[in-house]
PDB file of N, CA and C in Angstrom:
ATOM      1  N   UNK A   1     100.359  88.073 106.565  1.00  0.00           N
ATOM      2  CA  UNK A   1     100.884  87.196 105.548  1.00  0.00           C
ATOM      3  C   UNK A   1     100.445  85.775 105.889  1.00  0.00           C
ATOM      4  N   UNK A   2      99.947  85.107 104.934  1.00  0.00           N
ATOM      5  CA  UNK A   2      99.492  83.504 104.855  1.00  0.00           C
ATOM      6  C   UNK A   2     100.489  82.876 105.500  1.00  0.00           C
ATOM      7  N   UNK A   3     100.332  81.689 105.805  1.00  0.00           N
ATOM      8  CA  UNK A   3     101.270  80.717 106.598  1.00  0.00           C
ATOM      9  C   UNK A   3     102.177  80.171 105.676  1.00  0.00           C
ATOM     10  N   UNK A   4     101.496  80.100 104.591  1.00  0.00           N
ATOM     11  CA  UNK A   4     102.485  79.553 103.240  1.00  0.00           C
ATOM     12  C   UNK A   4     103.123  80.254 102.426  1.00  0.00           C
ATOM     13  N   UNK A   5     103.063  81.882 102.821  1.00  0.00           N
ATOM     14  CA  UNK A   5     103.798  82.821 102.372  1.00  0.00           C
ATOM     15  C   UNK A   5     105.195  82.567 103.099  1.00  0.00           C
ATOM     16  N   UNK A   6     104.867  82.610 104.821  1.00  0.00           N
ATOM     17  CA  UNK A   6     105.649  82.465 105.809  1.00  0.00           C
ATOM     18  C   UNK A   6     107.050  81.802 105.663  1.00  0.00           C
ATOM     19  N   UNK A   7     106.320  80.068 105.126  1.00  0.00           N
ATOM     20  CA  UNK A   7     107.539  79.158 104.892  1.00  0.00           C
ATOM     21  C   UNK A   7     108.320  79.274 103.890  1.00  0.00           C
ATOM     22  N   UNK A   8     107.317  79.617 102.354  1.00  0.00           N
ATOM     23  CA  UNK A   8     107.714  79.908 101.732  1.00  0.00           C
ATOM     24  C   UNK A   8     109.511  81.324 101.123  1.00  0.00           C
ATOM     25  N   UNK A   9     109.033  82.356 102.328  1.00  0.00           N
ATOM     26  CA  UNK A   9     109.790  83.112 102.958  1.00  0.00           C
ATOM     27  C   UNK A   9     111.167  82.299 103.565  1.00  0.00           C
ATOM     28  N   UNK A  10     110.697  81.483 104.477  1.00  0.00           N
ATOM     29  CA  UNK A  10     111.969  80.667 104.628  1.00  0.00           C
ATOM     30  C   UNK A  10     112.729  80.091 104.293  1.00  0.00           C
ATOM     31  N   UNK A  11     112.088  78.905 103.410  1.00  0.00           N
ATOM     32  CA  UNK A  11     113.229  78.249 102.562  1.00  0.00           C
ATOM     33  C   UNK A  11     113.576  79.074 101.631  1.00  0.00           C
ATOM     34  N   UNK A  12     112.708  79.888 100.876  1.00  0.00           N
ATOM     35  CA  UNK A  12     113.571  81.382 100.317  1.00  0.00           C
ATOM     36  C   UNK A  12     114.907  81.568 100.863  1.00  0.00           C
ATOM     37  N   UNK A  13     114.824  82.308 101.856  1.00  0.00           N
ATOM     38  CA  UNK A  13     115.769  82.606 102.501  1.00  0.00           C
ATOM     39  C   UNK A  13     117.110  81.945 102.558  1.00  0.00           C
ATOM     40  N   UNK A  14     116.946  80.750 103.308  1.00  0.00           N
ATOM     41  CA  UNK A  14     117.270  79.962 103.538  1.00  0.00           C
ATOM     42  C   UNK A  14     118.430  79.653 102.648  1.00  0.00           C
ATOM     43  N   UNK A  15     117.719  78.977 101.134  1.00  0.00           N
ATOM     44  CA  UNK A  15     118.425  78.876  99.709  1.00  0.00           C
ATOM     45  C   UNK A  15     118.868  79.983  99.581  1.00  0.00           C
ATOM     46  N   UNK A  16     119.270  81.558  99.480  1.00  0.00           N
ATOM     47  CA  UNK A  16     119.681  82.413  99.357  1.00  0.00           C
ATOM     48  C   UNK A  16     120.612  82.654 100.603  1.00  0.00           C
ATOM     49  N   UNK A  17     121.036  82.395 101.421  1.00  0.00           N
ATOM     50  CA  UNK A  17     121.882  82.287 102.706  1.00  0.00           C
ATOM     51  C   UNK A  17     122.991  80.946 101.759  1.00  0.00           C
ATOM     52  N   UNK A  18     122.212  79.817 101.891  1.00  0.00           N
ATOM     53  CA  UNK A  18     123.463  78.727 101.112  1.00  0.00           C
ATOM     54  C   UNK A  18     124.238  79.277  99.828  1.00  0.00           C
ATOM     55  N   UNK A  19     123.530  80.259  99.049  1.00  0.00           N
ATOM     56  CA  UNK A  19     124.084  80.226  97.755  1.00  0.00           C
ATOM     57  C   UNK A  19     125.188  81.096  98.675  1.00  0.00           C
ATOM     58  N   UNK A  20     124.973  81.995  99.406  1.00  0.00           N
ATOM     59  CA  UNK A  20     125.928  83.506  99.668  1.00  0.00           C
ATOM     60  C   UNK A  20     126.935  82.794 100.179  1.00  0.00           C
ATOM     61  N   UNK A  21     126.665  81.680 100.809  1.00  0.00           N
ATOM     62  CA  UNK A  21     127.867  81.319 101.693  1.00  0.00           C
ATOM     63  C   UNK A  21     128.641  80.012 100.868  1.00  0.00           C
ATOM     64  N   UNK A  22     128.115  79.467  99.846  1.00  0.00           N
ATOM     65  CA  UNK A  22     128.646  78.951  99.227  1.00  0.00           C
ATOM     66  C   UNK A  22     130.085  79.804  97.992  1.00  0.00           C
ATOM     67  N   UNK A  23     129.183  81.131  97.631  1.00  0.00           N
ATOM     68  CA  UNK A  23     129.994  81.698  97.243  1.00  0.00           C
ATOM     69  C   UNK A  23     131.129  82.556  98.010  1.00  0.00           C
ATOM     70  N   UNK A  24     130.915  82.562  98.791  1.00  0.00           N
ATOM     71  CA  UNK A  24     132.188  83.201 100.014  1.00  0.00           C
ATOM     72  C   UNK A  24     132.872  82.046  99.621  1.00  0.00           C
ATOM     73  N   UNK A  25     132.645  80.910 100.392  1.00  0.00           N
ATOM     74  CA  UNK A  25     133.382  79.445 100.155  1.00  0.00           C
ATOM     75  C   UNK A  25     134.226  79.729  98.746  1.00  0.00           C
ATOM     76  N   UNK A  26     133.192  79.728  97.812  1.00  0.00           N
ATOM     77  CA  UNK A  26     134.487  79.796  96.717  1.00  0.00           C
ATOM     78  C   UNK A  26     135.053  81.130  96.526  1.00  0.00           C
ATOM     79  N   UNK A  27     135.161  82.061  96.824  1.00  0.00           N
ATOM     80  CA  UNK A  27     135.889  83.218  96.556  1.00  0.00           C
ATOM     81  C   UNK A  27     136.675  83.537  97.551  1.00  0.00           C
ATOM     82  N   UNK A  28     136.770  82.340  98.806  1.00  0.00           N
ATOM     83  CA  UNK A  28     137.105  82.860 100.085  1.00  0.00           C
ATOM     84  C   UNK A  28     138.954  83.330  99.814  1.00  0.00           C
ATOM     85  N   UNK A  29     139.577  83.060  98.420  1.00  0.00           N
ATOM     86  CA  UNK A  29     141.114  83.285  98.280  1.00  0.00           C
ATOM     87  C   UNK A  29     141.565  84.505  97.501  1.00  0.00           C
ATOM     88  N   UNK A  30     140.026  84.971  97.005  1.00  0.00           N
ATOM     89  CA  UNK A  30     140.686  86.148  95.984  1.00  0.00           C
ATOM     90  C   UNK A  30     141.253  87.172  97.252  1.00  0.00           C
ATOM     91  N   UNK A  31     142.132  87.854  96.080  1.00  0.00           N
ATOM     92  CA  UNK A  31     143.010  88.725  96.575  1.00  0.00           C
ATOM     93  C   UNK A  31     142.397  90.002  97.176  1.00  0.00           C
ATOM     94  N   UNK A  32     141.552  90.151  96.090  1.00  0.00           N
ATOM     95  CA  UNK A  32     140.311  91.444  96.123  1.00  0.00           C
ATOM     96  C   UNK A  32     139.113  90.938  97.354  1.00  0.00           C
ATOM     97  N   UNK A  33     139.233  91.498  98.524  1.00  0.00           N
ATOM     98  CA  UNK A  33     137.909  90.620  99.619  1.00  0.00           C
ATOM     99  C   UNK A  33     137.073  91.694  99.078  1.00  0.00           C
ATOM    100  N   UNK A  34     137.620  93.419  98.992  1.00  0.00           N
ATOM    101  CA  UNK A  34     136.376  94.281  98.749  1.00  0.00           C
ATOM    102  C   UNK A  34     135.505  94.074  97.789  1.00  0.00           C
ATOM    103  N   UNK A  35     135.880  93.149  96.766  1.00  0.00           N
ATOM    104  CA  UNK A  35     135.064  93.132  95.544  1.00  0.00           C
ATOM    105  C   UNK A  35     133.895  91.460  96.161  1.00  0.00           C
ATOM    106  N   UNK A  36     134.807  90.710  96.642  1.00  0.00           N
ATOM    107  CA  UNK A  36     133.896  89.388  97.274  1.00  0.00           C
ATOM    108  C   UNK A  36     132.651  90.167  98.090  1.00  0.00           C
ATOM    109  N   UNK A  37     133.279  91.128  98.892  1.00  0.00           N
ATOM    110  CA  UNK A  37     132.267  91.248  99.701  1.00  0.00           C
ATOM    111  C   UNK A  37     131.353  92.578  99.176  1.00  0.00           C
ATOM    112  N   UNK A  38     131.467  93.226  97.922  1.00  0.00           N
ATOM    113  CA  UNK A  38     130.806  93.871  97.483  1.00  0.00           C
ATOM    114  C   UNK A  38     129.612  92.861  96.530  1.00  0.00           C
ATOM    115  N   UNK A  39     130.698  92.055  95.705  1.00  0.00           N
ATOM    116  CA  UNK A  39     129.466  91.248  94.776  1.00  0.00           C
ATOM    117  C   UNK A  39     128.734  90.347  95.855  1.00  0.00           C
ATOM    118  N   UNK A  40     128.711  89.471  96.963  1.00  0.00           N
ATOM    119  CA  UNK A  40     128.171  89.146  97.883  1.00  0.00           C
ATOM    120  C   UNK A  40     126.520  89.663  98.494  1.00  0.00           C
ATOM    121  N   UNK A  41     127.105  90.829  98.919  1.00  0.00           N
ATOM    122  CA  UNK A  41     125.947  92.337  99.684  1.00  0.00           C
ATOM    123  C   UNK A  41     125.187  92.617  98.767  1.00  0.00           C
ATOM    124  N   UNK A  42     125.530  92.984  97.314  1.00  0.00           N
ATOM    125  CA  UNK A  42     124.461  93.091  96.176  1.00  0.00           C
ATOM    126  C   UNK A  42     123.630  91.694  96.063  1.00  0.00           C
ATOM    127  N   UNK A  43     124.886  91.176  95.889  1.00  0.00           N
ATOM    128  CA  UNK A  43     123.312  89.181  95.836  1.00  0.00           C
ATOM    129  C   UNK A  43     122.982  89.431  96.410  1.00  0.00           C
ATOM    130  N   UNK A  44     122.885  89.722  97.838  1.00  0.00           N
ATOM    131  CA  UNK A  44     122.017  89.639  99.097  1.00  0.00           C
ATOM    132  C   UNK A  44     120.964  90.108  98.868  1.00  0.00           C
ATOM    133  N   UNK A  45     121.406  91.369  98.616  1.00  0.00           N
ATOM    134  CA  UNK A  45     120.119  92.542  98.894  1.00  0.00           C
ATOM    135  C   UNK A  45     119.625  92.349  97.708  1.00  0.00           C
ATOM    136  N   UNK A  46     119.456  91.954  96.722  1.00  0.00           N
ATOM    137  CA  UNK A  46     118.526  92.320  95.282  1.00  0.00           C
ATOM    138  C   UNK A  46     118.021  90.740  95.511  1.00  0.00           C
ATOM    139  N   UNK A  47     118.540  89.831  96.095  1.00  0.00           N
ATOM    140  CA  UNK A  47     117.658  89.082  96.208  1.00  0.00           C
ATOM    141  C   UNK A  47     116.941  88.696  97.583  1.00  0.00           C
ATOM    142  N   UNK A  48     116.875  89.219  98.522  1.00  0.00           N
ATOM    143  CA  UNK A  48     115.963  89.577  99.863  1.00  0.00           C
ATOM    144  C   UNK A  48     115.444  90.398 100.139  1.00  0.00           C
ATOM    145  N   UNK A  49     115.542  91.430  99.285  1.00  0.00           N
ATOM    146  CA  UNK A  49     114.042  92.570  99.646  1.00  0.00           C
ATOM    147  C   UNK A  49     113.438  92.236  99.098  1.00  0.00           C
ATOM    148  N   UNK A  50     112.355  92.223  99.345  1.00  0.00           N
ATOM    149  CA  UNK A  50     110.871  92.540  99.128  1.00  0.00           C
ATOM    150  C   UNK A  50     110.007  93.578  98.789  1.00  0.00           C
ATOM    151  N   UNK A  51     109.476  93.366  97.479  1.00  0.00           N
ATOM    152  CA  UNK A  51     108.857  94.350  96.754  1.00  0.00           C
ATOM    153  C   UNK A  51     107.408  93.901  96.279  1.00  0.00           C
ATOM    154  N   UNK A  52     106.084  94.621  96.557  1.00  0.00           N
ATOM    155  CA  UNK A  52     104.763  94.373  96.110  1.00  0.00           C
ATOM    156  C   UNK A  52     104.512  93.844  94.569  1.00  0.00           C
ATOM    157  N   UNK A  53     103.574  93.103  94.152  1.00  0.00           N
ATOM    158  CA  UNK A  53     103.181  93.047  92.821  1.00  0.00           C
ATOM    159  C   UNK A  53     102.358  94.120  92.727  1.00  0.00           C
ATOM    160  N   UNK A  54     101.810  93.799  91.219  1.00  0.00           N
ATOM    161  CA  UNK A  54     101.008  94.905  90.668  1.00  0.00           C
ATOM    162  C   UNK A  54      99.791  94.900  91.747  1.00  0.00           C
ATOM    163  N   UNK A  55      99.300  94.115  92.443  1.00  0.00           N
ATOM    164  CA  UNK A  55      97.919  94.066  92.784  1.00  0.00           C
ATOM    165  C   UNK A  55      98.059  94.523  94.649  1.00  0.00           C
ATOM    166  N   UNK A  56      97.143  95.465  94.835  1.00  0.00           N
ATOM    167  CA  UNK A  56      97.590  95.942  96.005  1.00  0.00           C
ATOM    168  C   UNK A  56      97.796  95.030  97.792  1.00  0.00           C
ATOM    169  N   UNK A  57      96.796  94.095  97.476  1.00  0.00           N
ATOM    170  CA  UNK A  57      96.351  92.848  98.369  1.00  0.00           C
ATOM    171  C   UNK A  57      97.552  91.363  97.974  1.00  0.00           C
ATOM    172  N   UNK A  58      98.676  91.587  96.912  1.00  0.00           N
ATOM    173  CA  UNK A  58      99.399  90.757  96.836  1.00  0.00           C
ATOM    174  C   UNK A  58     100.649  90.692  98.217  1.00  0.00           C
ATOM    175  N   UNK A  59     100.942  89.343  98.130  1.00  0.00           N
ATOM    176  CA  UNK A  59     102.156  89.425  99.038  1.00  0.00           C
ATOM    177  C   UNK A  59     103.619  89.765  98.700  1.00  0.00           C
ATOM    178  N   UNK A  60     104.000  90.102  99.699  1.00  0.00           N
ATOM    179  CA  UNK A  60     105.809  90.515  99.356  1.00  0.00           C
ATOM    180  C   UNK A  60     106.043  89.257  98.745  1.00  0.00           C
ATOM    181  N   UNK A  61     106.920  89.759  97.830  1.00  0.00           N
ATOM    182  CA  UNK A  61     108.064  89.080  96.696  1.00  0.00           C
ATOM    183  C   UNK A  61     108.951  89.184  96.508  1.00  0.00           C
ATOM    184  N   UNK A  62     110.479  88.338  96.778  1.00  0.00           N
ATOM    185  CA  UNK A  62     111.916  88.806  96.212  1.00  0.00           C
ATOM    186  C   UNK A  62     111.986  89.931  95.257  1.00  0.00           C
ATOM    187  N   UNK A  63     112.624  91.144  95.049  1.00  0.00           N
ATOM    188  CA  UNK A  63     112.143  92.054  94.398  1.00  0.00           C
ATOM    189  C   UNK A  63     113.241  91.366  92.692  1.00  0.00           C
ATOM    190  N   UNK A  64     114.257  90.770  92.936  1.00  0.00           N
ATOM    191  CA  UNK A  64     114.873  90.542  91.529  1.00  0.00           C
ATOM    192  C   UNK A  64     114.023  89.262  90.885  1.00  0.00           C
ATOM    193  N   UNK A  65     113.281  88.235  91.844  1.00  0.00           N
ATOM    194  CA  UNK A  65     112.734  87.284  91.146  1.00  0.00           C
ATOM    195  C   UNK A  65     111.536  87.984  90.089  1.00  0.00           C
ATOM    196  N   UNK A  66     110.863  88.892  90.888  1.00  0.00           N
ATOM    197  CA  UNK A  66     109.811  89.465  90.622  1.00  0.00           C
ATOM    198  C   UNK A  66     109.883  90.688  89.412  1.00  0.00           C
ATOM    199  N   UNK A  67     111.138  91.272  89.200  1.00  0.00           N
ATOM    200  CA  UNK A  67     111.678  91.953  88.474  1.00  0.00           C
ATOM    201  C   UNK A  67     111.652  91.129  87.016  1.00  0.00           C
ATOM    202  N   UNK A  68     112.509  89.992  87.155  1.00  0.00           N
ATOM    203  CA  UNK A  68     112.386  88.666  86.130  1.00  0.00           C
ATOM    204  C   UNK A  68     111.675  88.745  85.728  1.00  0.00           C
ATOM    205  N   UNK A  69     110.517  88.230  86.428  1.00  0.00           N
ATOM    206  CA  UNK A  69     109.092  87.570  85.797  1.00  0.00           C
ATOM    207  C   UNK A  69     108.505  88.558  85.181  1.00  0.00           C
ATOM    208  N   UNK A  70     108.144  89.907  85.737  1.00  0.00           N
ATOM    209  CA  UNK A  70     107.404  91.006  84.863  1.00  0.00           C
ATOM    210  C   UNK A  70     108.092  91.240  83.401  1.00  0.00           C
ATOM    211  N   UNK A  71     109.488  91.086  83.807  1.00  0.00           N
ATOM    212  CA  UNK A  71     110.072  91.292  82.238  1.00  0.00           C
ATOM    213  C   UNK A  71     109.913  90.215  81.346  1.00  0.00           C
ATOM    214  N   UNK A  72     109.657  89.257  81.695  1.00  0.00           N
ATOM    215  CA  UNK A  72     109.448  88.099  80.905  1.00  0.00           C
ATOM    216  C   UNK A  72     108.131  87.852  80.666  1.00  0.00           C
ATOM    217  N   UNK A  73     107.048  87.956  81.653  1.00  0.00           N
ATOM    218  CA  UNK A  73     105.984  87.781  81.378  1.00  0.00           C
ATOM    219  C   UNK A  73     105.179  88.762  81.185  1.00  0.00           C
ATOM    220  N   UNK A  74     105.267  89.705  81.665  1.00  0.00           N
ATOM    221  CA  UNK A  74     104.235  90.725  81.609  1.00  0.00           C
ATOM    222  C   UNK A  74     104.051  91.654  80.552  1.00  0.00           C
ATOM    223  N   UNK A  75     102.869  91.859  80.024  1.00  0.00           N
ATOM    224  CA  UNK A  75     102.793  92.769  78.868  1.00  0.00           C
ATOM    225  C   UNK A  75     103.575  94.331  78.690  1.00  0.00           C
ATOM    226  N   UNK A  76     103.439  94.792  79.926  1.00  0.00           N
ATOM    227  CA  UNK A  76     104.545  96.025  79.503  1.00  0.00           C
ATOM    228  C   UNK A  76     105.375  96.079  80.298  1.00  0.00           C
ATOM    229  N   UNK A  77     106.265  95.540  80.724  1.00  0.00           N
ATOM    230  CA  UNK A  77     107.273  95.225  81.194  1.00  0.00           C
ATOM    231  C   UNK A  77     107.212  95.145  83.342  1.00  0.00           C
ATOM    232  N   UNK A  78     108.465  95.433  83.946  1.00  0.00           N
ATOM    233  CA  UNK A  78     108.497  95.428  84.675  1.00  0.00           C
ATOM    234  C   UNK A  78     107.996  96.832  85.483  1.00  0.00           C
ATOM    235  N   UNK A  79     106.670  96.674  86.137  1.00  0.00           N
ATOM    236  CA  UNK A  79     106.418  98.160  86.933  1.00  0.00           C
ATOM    237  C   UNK A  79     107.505  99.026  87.575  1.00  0.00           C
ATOM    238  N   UNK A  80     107.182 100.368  87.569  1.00  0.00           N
ATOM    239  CA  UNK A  80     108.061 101.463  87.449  1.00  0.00           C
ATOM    240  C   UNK A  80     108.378 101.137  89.390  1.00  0.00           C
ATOM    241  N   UNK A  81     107.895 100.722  90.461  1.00  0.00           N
ATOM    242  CA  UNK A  81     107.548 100.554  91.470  1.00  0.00           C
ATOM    243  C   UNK A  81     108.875  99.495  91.471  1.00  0.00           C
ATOM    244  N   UNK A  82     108.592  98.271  90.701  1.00  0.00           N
ATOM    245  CA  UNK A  82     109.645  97.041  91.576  1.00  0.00           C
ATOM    246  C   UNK A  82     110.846  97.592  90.969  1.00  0.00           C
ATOM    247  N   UNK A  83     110.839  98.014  89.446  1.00  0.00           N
ATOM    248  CA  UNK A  83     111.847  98.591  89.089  1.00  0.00           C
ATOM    249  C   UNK A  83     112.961  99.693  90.079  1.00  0.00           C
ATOM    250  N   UNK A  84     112.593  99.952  90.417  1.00  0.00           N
ATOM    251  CA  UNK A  84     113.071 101.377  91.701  1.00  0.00           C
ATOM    252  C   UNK A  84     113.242 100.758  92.445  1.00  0.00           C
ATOM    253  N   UNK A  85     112.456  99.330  93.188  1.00  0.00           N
ATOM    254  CA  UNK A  85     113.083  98.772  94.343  1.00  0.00           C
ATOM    255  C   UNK A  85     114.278  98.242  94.020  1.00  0.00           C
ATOM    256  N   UNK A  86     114.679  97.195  92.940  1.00  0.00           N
ATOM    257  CA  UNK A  86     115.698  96.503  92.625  1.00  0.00           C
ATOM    258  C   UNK A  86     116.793  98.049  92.744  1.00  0.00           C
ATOM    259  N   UNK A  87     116.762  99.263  91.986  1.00  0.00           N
ATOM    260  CA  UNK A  87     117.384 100.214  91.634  1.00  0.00           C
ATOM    261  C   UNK A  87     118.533 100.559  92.935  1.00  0.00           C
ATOM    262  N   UNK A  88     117.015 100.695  94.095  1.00  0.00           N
ATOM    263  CA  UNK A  88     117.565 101.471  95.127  1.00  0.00           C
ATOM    264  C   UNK A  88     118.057 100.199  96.244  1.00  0.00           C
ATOM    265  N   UNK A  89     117.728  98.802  96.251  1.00  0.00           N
ATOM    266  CA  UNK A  89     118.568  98.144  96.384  1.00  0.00           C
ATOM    267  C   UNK A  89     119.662  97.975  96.609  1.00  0.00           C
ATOM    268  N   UNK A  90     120.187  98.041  95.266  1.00  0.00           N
ATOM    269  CA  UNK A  90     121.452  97.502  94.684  1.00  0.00           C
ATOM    270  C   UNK A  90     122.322  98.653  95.012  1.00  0.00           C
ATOM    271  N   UNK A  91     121.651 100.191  94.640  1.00  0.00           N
ATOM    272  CA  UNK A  91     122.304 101.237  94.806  1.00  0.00           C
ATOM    273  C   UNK A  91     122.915 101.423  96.283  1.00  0.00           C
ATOM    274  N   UNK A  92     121.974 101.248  96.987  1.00  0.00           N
ATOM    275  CA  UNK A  92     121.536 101.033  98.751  1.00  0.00           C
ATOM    276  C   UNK A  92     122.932 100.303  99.166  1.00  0.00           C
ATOM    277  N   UNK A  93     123.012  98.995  98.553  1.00  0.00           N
ATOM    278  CA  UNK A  93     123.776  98.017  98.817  1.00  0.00           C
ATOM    279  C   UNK A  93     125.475  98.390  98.514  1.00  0.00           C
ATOM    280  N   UNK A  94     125.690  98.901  97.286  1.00  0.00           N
ATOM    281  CA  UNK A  94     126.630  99.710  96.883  1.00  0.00           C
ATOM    282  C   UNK A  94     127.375 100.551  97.607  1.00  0.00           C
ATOM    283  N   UNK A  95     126.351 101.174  98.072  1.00  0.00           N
ATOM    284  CA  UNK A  95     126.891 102.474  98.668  1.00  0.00           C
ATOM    285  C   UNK A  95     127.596 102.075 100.578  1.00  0.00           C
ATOM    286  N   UNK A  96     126.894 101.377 100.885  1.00  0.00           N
ATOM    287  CA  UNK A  96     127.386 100.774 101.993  1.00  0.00           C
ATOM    288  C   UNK A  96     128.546 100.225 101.660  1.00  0.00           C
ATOM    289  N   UNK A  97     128.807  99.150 101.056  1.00  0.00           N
ATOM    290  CA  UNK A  97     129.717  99.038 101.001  1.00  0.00           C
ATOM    291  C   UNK A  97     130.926  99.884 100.242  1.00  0.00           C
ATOM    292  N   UNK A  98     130.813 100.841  99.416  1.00  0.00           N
ATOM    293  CA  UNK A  98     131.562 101.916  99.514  1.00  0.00           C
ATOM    294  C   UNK A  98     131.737 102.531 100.827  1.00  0.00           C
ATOM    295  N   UNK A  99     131.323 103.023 101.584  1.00  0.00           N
ATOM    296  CA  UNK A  99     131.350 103.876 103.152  1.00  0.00           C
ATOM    297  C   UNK A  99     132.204 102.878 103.885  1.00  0.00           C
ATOM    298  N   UNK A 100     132.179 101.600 103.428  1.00  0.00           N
ATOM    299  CA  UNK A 100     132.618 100.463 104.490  1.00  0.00           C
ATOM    300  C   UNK A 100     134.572 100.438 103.889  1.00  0.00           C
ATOM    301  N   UNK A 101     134.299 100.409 102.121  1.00  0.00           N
ATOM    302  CA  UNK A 101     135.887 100.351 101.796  1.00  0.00           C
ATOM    303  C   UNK A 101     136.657 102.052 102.217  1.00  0.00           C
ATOM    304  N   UNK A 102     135.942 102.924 102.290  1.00  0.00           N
ATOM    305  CA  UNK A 102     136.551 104.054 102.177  1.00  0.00           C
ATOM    306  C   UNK A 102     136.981 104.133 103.921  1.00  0.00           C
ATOM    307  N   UNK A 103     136.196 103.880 104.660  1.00  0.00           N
ATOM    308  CA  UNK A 103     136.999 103.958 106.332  1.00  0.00           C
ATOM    309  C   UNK A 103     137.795 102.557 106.212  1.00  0.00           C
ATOM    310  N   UNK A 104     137.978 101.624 105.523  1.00  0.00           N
ATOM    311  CA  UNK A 104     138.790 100.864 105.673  1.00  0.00           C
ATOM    312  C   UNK A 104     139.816 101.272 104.893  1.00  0.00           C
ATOM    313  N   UNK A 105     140.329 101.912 104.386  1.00  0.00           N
ATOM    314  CA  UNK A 105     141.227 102.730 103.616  1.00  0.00           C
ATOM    315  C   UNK A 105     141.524 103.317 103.980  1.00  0.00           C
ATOM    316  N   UNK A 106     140.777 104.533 105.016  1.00  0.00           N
ATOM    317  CA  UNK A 106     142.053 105.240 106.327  1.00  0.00           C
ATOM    318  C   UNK A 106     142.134 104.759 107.281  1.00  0.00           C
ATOM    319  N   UNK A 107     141.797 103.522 107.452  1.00  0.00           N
ATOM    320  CA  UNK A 107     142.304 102.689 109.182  1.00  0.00           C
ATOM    321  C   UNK A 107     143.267 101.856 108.917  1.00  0.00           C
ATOM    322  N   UNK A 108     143.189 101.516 107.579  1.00  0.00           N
ATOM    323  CA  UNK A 108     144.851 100.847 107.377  1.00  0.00           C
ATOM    324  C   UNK A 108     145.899 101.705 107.080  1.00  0.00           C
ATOM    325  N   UNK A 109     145.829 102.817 106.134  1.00  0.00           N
ATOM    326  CA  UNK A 109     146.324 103.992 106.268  1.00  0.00           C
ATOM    327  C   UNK A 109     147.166 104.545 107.272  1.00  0.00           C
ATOM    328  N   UNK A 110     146.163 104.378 108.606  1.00  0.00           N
ATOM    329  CA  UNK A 110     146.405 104.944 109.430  1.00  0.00           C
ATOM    330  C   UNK A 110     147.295 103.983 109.956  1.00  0.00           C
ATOM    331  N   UNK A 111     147.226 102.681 110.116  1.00  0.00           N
ATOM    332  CA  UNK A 111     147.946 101.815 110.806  1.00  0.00           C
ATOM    333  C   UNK A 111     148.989 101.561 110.373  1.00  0.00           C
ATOM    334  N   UNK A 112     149.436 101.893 109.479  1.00  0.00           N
ATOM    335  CA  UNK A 112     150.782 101.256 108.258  1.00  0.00           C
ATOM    336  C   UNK A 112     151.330 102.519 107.896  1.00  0.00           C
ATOM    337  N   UNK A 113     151.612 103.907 108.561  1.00  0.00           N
ATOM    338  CA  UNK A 113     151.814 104.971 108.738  1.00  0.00           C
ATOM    339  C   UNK A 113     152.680 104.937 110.377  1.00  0.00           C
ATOM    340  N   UNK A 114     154.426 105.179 109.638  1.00  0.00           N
ATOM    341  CA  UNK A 114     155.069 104.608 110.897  1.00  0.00           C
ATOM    342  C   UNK A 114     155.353 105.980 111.781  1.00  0.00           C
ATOM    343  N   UNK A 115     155.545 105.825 112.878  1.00  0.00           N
ATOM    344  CA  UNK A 115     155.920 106.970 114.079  1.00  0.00           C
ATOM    345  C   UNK A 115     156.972 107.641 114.048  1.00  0.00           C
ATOM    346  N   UNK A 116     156.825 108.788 114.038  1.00  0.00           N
ATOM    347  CA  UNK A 116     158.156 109.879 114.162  1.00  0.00           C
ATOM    348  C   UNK A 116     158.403 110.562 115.270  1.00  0.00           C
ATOM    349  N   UNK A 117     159.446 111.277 115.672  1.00  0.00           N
ATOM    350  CA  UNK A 117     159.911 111.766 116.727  1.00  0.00           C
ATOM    351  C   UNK A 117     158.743 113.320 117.007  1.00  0.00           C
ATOM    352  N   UNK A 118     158.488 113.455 115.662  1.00  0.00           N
ATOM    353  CA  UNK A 118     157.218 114.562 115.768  1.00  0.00           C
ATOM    354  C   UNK A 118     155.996 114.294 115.818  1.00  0.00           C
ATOM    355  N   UNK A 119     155.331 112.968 115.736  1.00  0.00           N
ATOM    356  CA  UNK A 119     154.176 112.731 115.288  1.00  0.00           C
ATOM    357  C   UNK A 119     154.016 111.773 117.196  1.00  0.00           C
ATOM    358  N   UNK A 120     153.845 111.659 118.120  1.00  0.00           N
ATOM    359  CA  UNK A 120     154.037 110.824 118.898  1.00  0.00           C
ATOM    360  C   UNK A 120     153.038 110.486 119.584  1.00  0.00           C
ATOM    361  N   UNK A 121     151.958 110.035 118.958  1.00  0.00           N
ATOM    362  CA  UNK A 121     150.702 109.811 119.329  1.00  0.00           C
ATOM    363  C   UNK A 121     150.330 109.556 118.036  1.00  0.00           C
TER     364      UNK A 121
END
């Protein structure tokens, strides 16, 4: 990757780190954290992977910026390729954090589940 892909990559980044944590900042009171930290992990991930353009020698690209632009600019829409990345992404992203609310749902469960003379352990 070019050197100006490189930086470019960074302040990418970078600006996508401030927005996430700006929005924690403001959501840091809702009641719902699973939903903060679900809509959060999806920004993340649909906008930090990296997905190819049409051309095989192109460089990695945010896969939702790049998603954008084909739909906006490109004659037949967004390739079946970035399309599936954004897909499995988001899906990707989803699903983790499902696996993440569902054991947090029997560890509080478990903790807020008081002791009996039969249960003693």
């Amino acid at each position: 990757m070019a050197e100006e892909f490189k930086v470019a990559w960074a302040i990418y980044a970078g600006g996508v780190v401030v927005l996430l944590a700006a929005g924690w900042w403001f959501m840091r009171n809702w009641h719902w954290s699973w939903l903060r930290n679900l809509f959060l992990l999806v920004s993340a991930t649909v906008l930090l992977v990296p997905a190819r353009g049409t051309m095989d020698d192109a460089p990695l690209t945010p896969v939702l910026p790049l998603f954008a632009y084909q739909m906006v600019f490109e004659e037949n829409g967004a390739t079946p390729e970035v399309t599936a990345s954004l897909v499995f992404a988001a899906g990707g992203a989803f699903a983790v954090m499902l696996i993440i609310g569902i054991v947090g749902l029997i560890l509080r469960r478990r903790k807020d589940r008081p002791m009996t003379e039969s249960d003693q352990y």
